[in-house]
C-alpha atoms as a PDB file:
ATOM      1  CA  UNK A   1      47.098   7.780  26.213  1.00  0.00           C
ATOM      2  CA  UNK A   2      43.053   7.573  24.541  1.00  0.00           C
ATOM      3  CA  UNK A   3      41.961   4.270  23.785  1.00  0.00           C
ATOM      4  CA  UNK A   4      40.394   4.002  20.437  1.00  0.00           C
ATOM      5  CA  UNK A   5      36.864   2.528  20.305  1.00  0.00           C
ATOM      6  CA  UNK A   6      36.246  -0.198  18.419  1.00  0.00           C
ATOM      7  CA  UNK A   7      32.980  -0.220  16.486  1.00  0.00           C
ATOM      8  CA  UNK A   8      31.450  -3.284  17.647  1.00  0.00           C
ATOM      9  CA  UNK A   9      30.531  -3.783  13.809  1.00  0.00           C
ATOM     10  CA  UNK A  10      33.405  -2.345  11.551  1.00  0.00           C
ATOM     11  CA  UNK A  11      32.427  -0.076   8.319  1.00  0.00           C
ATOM     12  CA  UNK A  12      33.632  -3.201   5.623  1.00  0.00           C
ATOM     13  CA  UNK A  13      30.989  -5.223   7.008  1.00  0.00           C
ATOM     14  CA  UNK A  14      28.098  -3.001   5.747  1.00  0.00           C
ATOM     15  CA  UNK A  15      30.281  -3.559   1.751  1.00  0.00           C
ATOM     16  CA  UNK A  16      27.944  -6.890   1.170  1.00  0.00           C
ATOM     17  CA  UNK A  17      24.915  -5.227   1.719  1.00  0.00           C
ATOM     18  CA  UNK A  18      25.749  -1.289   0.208  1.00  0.00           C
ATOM     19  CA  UNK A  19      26.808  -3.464  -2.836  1.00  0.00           C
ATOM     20  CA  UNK A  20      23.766  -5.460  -2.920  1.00  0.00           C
ATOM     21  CA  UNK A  21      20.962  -2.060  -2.602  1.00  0.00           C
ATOM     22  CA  UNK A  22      23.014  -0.201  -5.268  1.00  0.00           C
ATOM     23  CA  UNK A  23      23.179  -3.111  -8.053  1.00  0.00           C
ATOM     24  CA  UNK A  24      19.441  -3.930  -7.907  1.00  0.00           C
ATOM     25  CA  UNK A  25      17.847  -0.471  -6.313  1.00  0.00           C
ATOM     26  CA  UNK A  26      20.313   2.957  -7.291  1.00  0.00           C
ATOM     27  CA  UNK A  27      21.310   1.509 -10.464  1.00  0.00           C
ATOM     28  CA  UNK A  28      17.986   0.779 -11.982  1.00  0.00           C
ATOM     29  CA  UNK A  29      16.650   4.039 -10.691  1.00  0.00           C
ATOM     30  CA  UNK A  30      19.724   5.936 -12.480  1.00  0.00           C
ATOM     31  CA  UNK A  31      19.239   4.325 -15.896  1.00  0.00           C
ATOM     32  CA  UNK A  32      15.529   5.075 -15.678  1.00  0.00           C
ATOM     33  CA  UNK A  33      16.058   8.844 -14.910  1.00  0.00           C
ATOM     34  CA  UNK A  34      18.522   8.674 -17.948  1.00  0.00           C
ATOM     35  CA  UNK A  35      16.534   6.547 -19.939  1.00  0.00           C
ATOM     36  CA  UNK A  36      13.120   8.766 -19.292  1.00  0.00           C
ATOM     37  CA  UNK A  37      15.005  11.825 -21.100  1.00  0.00           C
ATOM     38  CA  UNK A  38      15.378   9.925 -24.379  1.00  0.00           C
ATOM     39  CA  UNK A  39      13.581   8.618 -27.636  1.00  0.00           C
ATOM     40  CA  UNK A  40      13.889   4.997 -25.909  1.00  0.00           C
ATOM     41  CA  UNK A  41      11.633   2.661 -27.830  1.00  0.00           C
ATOM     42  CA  UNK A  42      11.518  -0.333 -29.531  1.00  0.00           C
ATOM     43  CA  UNK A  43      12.420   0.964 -32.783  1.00  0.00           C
ATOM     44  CA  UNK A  44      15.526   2.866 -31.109  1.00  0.00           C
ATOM     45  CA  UNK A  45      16.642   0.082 -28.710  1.00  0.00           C
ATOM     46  CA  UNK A  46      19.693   0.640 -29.396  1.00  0.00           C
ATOM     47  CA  UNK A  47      20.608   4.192 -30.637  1.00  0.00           C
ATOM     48  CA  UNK A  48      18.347   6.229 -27.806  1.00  0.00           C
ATOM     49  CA  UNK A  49      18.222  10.406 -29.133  1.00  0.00           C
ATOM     50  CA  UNK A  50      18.086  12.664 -25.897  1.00  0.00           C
ATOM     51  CA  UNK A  51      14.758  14.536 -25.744  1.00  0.00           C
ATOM     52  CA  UNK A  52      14.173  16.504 -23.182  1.00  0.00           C
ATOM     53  CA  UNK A  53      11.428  16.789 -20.963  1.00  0.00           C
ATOM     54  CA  UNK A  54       9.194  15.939 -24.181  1.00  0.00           C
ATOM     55  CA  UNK A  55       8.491  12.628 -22.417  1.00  0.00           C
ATOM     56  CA  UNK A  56       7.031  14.416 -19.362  1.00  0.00           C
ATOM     57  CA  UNK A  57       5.092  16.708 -21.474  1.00  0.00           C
ATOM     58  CA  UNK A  58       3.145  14.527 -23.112  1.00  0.00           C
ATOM     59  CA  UNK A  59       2.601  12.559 -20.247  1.00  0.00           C
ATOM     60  CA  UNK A  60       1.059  15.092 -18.300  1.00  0.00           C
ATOM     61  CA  UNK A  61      -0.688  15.987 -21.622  1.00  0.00           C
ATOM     62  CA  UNK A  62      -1.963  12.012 -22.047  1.00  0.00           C
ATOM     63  CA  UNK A  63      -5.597  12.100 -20.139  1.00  0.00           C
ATOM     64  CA  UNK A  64      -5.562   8.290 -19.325  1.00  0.00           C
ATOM     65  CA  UNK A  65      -2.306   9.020 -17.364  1.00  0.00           C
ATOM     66  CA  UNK A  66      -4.113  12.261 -15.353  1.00  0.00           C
ATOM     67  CA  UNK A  67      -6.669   9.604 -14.941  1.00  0.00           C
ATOM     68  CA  UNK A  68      -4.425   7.004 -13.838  1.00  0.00           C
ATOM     69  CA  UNK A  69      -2.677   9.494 -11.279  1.00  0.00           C
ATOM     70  CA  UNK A  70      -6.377  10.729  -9.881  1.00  0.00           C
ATOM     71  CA  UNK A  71      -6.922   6.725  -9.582  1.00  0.00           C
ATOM     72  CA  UNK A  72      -3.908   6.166  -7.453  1.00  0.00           C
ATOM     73  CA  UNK A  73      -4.439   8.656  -4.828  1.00  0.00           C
ATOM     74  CA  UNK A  74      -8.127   7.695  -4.541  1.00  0.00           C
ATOM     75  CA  UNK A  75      -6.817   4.154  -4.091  1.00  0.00           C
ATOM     76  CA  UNK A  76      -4.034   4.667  -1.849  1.00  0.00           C
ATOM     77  CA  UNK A  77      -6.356   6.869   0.434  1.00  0.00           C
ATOM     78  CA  UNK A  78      -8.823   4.756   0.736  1.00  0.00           C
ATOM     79  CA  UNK A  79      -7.151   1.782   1.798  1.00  0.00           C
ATOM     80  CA  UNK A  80      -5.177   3.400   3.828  1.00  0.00           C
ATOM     81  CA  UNK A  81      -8.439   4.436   5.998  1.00  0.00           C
ATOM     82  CA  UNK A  82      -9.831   1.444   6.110  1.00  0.00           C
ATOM     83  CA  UNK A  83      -6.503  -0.903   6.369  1.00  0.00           C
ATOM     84  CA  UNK A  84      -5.672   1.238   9.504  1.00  0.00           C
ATOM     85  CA  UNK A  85      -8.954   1.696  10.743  1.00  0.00           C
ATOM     86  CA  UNK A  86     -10.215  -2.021  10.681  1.00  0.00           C
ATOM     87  CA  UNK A  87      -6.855  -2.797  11.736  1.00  0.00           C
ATOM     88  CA  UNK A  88      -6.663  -0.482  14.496  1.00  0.00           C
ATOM     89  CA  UNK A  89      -9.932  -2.380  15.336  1.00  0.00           C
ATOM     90  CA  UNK A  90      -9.079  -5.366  15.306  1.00  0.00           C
ATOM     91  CA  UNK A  91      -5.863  -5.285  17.374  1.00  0.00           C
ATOM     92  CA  UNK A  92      -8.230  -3.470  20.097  1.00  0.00           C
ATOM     93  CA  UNK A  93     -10.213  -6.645  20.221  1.00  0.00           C
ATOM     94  CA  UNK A  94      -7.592  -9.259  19.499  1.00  0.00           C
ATOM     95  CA  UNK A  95      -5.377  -7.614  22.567  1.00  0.00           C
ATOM     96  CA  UNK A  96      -7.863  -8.593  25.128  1.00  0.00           C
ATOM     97  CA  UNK A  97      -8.018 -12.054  26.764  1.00  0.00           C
ATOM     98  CA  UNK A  98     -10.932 -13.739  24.931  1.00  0.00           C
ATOM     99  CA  UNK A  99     -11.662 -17.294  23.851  1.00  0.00           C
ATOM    100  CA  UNK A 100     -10.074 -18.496  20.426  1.00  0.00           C
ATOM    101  CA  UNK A 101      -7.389 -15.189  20.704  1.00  0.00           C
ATOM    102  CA  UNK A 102      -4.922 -17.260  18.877  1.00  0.00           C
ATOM    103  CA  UNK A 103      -6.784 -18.885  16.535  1.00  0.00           C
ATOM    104  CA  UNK A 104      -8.886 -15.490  15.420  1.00  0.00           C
ATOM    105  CA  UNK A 105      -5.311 -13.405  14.862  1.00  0.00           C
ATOM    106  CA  UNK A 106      -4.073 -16.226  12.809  1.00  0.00           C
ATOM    107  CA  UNK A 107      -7.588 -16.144  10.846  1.00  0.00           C
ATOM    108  CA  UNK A 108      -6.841 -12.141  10.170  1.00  0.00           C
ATOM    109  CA  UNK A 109      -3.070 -12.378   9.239  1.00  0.00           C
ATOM    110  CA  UNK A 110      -3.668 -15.425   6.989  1.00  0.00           C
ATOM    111  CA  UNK A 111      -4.786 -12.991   3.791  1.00  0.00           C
ATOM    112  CA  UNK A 112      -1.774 -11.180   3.672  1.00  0.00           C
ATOM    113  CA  UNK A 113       0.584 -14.298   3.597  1.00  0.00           C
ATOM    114  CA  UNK A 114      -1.614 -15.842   0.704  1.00  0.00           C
ATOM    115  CA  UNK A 115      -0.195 -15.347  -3.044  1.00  0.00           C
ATOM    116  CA  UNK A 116      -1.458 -11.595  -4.298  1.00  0.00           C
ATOM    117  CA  UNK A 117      -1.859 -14.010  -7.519  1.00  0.00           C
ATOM    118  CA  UNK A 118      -4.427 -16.511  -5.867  1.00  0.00           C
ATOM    119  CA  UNK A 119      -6.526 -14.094  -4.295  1.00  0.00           C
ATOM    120  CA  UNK A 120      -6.669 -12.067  -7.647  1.00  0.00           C
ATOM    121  CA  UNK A 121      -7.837 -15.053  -9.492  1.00  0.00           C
ATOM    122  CA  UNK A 122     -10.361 -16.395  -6.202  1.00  0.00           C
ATOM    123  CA  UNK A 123     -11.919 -12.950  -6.335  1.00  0.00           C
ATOM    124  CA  UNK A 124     -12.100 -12.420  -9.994  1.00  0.00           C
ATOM    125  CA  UNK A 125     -13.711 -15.953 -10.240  1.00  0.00           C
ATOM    126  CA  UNK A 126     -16.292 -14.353  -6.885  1.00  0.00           C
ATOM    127  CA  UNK A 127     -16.876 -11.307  -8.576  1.00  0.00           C
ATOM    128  CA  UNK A 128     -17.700 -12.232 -11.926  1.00  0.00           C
ATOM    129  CA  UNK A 129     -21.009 -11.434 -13.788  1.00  0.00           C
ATOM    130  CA  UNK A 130     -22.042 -15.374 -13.318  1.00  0.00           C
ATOM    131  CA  UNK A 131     -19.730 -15.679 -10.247  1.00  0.00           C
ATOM    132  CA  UNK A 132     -20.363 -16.670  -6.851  1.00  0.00           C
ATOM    133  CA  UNK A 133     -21.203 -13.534  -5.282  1.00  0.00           C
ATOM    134  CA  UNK A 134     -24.690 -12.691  -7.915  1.00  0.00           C
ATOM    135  CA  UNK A 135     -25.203 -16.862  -7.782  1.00  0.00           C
ATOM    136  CA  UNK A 136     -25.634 -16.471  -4.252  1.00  0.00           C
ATOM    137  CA  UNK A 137     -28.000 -13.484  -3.921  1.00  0.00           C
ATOM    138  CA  UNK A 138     -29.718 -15.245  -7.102  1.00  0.00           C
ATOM    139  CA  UNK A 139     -30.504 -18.588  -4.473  1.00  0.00           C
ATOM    140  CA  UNK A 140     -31.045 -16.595  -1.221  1.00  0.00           C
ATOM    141  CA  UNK A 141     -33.698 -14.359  -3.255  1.00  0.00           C
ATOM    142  CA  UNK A 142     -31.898 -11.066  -3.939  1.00  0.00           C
ATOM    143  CA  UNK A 143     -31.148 -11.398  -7.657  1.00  0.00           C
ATOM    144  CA  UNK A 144     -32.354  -7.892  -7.776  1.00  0.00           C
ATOM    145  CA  UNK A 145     -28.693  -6.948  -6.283  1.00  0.00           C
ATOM    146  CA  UNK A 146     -26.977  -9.053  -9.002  1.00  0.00           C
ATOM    147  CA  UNK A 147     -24.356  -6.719 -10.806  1.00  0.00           C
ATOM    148  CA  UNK A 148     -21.515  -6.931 -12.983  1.00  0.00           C
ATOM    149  CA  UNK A 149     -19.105  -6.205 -10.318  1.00  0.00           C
ATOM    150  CA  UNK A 150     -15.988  -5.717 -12.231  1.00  0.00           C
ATOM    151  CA  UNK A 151     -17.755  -4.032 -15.387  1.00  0.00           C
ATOM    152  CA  UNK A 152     -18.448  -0.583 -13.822  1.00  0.00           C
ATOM    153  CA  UNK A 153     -16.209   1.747 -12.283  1.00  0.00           C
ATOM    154  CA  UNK A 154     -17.873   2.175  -8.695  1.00  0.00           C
ATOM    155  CA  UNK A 155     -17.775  -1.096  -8.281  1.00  0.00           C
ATOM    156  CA  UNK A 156     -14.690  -2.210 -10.058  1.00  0.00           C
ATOM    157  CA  UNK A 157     -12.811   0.047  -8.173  1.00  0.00           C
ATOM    158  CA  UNK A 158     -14.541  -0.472  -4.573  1.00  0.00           C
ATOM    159  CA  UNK A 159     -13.668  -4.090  -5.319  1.00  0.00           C
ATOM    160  CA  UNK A 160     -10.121  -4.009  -5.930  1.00  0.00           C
ATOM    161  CA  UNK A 161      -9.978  -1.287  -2.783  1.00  0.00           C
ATOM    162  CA  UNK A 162     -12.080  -4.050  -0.565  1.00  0.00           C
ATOM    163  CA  UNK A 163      -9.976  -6.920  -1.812  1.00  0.00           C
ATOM    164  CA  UNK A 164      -6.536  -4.876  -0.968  1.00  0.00           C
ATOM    165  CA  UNK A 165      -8.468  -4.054   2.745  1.00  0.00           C
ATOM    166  CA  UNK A 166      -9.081  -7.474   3.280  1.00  0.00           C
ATOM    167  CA  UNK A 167      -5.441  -8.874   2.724  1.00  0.00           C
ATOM    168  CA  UNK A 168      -3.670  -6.215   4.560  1.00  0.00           C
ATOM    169  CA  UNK A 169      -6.058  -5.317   7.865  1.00  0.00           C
ATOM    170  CA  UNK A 170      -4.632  -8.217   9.251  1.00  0.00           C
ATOM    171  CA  UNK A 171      -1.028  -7.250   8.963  1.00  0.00           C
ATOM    172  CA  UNK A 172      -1.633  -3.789  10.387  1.00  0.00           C
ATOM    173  CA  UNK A 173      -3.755  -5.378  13.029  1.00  0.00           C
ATOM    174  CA  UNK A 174      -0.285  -7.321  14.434  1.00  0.00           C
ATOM    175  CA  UNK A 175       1.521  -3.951  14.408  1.00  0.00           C
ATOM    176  CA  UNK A 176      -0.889  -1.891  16.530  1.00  0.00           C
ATOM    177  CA  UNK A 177      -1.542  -5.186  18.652  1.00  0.00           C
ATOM    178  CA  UNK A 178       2.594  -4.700  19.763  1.00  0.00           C
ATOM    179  CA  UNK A 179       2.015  -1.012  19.985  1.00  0.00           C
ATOM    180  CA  UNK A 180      -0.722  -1.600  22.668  1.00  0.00           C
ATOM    181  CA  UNK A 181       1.139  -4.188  24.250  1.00  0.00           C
ATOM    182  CA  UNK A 182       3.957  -1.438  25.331  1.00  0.00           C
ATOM    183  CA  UNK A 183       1.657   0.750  26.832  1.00  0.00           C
ATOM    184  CA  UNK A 184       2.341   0.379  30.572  1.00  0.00           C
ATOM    185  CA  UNK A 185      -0.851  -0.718  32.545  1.00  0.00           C
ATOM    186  CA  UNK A 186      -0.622   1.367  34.928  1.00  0.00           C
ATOM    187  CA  UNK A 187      -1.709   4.313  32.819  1.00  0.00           C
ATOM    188  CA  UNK A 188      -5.143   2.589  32.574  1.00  0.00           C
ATOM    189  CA  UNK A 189      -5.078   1.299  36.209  1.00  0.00           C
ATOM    190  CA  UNK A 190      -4.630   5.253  37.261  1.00  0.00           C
ATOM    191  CA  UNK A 191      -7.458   6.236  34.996  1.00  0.00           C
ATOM    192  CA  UNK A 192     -10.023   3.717  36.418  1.00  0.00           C
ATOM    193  CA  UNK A 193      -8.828   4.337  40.024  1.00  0.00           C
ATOM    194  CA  UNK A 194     -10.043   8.292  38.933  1.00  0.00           C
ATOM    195  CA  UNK A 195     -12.816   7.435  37.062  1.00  0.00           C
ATOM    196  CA  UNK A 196     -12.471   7.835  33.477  1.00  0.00           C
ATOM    197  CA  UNK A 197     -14.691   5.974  31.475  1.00  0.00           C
ATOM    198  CA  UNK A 198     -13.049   3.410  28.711  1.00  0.00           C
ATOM    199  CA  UNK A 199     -13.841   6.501  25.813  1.00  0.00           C
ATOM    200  CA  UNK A 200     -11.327   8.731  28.171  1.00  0.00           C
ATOM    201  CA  UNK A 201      -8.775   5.792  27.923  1.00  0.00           C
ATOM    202  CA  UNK A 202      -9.045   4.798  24.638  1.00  0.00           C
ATOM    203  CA  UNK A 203      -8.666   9.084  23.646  1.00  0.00           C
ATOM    204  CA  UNK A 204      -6.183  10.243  26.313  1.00  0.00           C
ATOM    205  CA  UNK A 205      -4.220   7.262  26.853  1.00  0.00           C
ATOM    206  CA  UNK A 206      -4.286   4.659  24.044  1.00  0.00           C
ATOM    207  CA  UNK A 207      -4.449   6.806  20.548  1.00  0.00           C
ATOM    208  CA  UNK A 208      -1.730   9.706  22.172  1.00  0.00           C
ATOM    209  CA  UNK A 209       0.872   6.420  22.962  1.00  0.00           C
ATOM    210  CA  UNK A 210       0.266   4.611  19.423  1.00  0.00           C
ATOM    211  CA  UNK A 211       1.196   7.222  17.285  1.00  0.00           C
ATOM    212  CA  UNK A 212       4.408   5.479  16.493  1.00  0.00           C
ATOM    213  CA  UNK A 213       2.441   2.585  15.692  1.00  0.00           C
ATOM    214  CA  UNK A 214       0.493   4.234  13.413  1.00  0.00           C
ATOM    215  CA  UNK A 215       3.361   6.081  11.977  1.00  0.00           C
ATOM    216  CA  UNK A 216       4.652   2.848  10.678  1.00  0.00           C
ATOM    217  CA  UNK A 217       0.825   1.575   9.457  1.00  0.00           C
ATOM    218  CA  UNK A 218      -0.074   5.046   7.756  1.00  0.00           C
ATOM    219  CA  UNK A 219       3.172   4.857   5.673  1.00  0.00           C
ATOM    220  CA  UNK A 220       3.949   1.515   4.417  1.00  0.00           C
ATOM    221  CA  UNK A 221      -0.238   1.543   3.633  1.00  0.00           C
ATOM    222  CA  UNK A 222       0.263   4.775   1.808  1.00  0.00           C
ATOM    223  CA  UNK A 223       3.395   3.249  -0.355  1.00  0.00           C
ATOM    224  CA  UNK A 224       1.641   0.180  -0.956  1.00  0.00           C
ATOM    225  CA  UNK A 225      -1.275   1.944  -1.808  1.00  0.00           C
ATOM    226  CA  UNK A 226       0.716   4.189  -4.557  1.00  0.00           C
ATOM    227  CA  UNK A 227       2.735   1.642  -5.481  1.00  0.00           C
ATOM    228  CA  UNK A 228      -0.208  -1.212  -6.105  1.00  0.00           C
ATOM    229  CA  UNK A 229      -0.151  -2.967  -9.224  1.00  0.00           C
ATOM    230  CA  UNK A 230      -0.411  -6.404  -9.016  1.00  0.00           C
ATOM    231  CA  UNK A 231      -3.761  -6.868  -7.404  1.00  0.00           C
ATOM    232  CA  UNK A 232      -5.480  -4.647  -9.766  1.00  0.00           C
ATOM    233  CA  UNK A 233      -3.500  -6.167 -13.056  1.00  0.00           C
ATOM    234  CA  UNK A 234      -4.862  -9.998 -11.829  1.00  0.00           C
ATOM    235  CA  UNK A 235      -7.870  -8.525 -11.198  1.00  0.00           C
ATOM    236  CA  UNK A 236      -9.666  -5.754 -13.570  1.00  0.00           C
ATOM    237  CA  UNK A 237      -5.941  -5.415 -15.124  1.00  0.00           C
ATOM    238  CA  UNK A 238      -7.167  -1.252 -15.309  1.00  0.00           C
ATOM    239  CA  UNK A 239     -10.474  -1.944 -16.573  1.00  0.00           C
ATOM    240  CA  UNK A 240     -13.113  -1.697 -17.427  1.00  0.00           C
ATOM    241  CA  UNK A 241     -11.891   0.567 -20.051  1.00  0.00           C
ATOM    242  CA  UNK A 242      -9.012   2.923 -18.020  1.00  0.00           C
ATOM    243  CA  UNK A 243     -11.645   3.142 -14.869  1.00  0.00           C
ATOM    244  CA  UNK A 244      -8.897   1.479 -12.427  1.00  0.00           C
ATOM    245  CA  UNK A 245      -6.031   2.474 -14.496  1.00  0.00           C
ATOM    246  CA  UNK A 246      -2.964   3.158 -11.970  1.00  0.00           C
ATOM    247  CA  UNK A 247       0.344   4.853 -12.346  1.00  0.00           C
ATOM    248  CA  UNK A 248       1.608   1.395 -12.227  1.00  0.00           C
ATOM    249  CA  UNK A 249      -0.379  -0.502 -14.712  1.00  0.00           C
ATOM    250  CA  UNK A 250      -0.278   2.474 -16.870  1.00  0.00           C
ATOM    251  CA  UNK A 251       3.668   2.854 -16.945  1.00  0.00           C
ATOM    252  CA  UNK A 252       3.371  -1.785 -17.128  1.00  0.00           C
ATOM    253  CA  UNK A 253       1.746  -1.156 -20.403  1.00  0.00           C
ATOM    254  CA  UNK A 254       3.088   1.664 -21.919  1.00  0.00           C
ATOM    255  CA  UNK A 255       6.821  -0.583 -21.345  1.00  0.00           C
ATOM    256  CA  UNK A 256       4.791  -3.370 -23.101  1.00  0.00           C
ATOM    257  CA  UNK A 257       3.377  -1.375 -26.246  1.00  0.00           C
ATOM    258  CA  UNK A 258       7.363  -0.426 -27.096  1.00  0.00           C
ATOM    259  CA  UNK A 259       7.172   3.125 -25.060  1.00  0.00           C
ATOM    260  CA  UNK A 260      10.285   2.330 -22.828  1.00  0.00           C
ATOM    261  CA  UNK A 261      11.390   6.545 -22.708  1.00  0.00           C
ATOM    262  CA  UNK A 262       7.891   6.934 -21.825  1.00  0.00           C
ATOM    263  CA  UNK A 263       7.313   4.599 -18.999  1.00  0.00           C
ATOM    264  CA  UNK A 264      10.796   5.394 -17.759  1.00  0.00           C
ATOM    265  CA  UNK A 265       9.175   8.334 -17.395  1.00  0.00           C
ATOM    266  CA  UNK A 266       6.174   7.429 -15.888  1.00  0.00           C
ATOM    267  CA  UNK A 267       8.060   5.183 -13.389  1.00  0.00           C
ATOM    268  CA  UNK A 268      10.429   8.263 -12.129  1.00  0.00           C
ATOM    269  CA  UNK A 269       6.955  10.288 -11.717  1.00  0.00           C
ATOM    270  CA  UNK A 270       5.809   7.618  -9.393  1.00  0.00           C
ATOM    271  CA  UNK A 271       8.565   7.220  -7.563  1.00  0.00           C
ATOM    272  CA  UNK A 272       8.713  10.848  -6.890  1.00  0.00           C
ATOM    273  CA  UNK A 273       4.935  11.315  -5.747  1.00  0.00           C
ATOM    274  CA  UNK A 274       5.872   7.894  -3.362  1.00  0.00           C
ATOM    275  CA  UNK A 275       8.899   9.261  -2.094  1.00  0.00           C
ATOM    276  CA  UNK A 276       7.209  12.978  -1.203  1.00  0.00           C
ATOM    277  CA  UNK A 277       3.834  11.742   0.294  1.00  0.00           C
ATOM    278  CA  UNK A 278       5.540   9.062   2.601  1.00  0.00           C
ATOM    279  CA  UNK A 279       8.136  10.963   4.006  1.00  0.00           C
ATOM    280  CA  UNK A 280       5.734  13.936   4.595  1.00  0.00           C
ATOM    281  CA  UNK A 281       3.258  11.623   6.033  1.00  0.00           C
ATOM    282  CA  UNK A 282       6.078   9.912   8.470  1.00  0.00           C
ATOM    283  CA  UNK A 283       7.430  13.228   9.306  1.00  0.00           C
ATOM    284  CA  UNK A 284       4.096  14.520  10.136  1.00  0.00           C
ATOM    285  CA  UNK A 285       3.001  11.333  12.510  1.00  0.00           C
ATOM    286  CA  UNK A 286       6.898  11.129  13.617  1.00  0.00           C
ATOM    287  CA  UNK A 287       6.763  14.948  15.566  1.00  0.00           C
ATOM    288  CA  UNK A 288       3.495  13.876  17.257  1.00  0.00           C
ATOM    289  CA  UNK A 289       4.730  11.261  19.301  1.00  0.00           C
ATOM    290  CA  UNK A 290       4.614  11.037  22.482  1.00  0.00           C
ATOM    291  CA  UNK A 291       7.276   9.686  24.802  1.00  0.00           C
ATOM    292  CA  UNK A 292       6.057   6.942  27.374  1.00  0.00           C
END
């Protein structure tokens, strides 16, 4: 006579929680897909004509939304070098017994736990023609470098892409710092007792065994980065003119001007161009990971 097993937590338990993600998350998504194939606007809010793809069309016909789309992938790349990067970085010194350790990794993850709206309005306030920033070079003697910071698209957009850097290197510095805390030290103590020099290490042993750290880094910093919306909307909210105009901002105001079958629209593009780049990007990190 076979026992049965008893799952240690049975299916009904998961109801709360399957309940929960399709209200607020499969629902939404559903209407929007529905809703992006209509005449959905404010003058229709209520009697919505199916339309096709004609809301597609003329997205992809619209050049501020091409410009918008070429926006967020220069964004999202971007910070996604330099969030892993000075992250990766940063966990390599912050991992070592030094002085302060505590107090300096608390200093780096602080930005990240700080209200997106707060540092919008502390860096607008910094960046501004007569902000801090050109005040200070004015006093220290290098007015010369004084620039409208948020009026010009290099600048506008390398500001928004430093400010995003700066809130996030921290976070990704805490999950590389656990992924280098797994690695077994007797990989390194073999590799000194042999010789290799600490470039050796770092490439044979360190970056081949935190691959599934960066995994994780790589693809919540390549969401975020397609997804961003808020620090750009407190900031330059797309400006100057559509220079740091993003597929969220862009789909934000098109729902605010009365488009709604439009930004539907727009929103199921997004989530499309999310959905393919991350999971190609965490399938692509996930097969080169190597077992410890």
């Amino acid at each position: 006579m076979t026992k049965k097993k008893k799952s240690i937590y049975p299916l009904w338990v998961l109801t709360p929680a399957i309940l929960i993600y399709t209200l607020f998350s499969v629902v939404p998504i559903v209407i929007s897909l529905v809703c992006s194939f209509t005449d959905w606007n404010m003058g229709r809010l209520y009697t919505p004509v199916f339309n096709g793809l004609s809301n597609y069309v003329e997205l992809l016909h619209d050049p501020v939304f091409m410009r918008s789309i070429g926006n967020t992938f220069l964004f999202a790349l971007i910070t996604t070098i330099l969030k892993t990067g000075i992250g990766f970085l940063l966990a390599l010194a912050m991992v070592k017994k030094i002085p302060g350790r505590g107090i300096m990794r608390t200093i780096y993850y602080a930005p990240c736990v700080i209200s997106i709206t707060v540092v919008g309005v502390l860096f607008k306030a910094i960046l501004a023609n007569k902000g801090l920033l050109n005040n200070v070079l004015q006093i220290i003697g290098l007015g010369g470098l004084a620039h409208d910071w948020l009026g010009s698209y290099g600048t506008a957009m390398g500001s928004v892409i430093l400010v995003e850097t700066w809130m996030w290197a921290g976070f990704n510095m805490f999950i590389f710092i656990s992924g280098l805390q797994a690695i077994p030290e007797d990989y390194y103590e073999s590799a000194t007792l042999e010789g290799a020099s600490a470039f050796e290490k770092l490439k044979n042993i360190t970056l081949p065994l935190i691959v599934p750290s960066m995994t994780v880094v790589v693809t919540l910093s390549i969401a975020g980065g397609l997804k961003v919306f808020d620090i750009i909307y407190v900031i330059t909210n797309g400006g100057p003119g559509f220079d740091t105009q993003v597929l969220a901002t862009y789909t934000y105001q098109s729902f605010s001007l009365g488009f709604l079958g439009e930004s539907s629209a727009g929103s199921i593009i997004l989530a499309i161009i999310v959905v393919i780049i991350s999971f190609t990007m965490n399938h692509y990190l996930t097969k080169r990971e190597v077992e410890m």
